[in-house]
Every structure is written in C-alpha cells, then in structure tokens.
Protein backbone atom coordinates (compact mmCIF):
# COMPACT_ATOMS: atom_id res chain seq x y z
CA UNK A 1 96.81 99.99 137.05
CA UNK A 2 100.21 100.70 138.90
CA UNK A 3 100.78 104.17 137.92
CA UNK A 4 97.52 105.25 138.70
CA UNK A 5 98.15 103.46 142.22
CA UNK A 6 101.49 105.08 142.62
CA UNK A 7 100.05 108.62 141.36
CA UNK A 8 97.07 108.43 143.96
CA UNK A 9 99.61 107.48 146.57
CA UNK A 10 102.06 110.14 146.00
CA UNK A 11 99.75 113.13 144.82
CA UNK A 12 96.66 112.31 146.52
CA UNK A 13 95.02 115.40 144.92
CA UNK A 14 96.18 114.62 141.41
CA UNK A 15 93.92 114.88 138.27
CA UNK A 16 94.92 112.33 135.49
CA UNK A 17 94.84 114.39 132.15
CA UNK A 18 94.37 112.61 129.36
CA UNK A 19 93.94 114.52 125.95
CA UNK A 20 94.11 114.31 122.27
CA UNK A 21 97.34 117.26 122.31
CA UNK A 22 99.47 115.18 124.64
CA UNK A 23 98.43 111.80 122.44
CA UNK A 24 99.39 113.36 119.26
CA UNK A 25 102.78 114.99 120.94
CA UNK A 26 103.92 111.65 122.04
CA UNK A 27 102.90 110.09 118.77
CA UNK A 28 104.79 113.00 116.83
CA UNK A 29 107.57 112.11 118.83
CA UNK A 30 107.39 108.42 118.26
CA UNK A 31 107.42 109.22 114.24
CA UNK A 32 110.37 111.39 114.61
CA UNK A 33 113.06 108.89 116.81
CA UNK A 34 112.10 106.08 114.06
CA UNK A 35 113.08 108.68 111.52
CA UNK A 36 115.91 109.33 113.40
CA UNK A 37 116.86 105.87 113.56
CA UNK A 38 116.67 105.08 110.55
CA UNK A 39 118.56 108.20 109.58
CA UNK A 40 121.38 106.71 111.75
CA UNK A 41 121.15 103.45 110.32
CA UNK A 42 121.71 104.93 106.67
CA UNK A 43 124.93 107.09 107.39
CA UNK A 44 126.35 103.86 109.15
CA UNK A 45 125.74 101.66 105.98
CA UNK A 46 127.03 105.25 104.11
CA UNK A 47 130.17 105.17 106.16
CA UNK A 48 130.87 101.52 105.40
CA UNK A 49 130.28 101.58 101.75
CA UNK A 50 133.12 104.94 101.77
CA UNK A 51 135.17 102.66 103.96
CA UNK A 52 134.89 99.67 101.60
CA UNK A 53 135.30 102.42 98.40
CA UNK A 54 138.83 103.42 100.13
CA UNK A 55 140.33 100.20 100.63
CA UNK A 56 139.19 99.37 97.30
CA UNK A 57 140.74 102.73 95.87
CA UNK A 58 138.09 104.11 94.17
CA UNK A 59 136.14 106.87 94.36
CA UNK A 60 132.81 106.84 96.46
CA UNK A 61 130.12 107.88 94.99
CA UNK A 62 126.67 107.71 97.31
CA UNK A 63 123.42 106.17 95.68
CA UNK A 64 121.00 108.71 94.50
CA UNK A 65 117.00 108.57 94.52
CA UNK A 66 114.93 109.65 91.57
CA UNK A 67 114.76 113.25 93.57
CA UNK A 68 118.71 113.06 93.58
CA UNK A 69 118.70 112.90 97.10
CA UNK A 70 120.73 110.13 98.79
CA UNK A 71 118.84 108.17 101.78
CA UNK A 72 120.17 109.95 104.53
CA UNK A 73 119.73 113.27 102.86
CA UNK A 74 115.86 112.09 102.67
CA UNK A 75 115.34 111.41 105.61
CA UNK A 76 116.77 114.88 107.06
CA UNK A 77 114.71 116.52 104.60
CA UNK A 78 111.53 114.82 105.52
CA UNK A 79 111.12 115.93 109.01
CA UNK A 80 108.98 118.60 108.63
CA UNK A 81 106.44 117.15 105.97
CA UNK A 82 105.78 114.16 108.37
CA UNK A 83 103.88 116.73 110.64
CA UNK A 84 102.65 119.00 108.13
CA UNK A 85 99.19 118.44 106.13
CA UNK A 86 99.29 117.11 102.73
CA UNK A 87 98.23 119.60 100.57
CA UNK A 88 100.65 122.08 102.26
CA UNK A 89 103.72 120.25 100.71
CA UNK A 90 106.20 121.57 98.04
CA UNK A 91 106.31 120.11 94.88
CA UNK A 92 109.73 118.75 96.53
CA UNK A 93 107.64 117.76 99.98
CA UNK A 94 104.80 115.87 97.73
CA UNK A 95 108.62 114.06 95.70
CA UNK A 96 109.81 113.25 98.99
CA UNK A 97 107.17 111.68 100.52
CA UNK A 98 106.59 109.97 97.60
CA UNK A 99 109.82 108.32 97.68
CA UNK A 100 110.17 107.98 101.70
CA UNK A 101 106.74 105.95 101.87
CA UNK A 102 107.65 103.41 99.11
CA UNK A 103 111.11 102.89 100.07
C-alpha cells in the first residue's frame, strides 16, 4: 500500500510494528472521542432546552435517568467503566452501563 511505500522510501531500515497493544490503544481511543461526542452533543441540546426554559420563564429543570443522572452527567461518568472489565464495576458502574448501552 502507499504508506508502506512512503515508509520504505523514507526509513529504508524501518520495521512495521503491528501489535495487539497499539490495536487496542487506538480502538480505546476511538470509544472515547464517540463518547466525547456525544457528550458534546447532549450539553448542546442541554443548553438549548435552558435557553428555550428562559425565554419561556420558567424554571429549567434537566431530564433525569432512572440512576438520577442526567445524559451528560452519564456520559462523564462512564469513561472509566468503558475500559474496565465487567465484573470490576460498582454497583453504580454495573447502573450506568446499564443505562448507557440501552439508551
């Protein structure tokens, strides 16, 4: 392919490494900027609904999940337990990912 062309012709003496840690970094890294993302995306739609509250002239009051977290405050709170094994979670980890992979 082109890289490898463009690696041979720049580092001659290269060795292509290919392993399972560097796989599973840039897959862990993958996970996290979609949670990210959609972390974004939910204090935007937060922001407007406050927005929308104020020129209405009521109070804003966020949408809670069974855990009583709101969306964005799950998806903060679920960084770690995305990486970590399963039956490592909290009881509040095993809630949370409950919630975060049927939402």
């Amino acid at each position: 392919n082109s890289m490898n062309l463009i690696a041979t012709k720049c580092f001659p003496k290269h060795t292509t490494v290919i392993d399972r840690f560097h796989v599973q970094k840039l897959a862990c890294d993958a996970v996290q900027q979609k949670r990210i993302n959609y972390r974004w995306e939910a204090i935007d739609q937060d922001n407007q609904a406050y927005k929308q509250a104020q020129k209405e002239g009521r109070k804003y009051k966020p949408d809670t999940l069974e855990n009583g977290d709101t969306l964005k405050q799950l998806l903060a709170r679920s960084r770690y337990l995305l990486f970590k094994p399963s039956h490592k979670w909290t009881e509040s980890q095993k809630q949370r990912a409950n919630i975060l992979f049927n939402v």
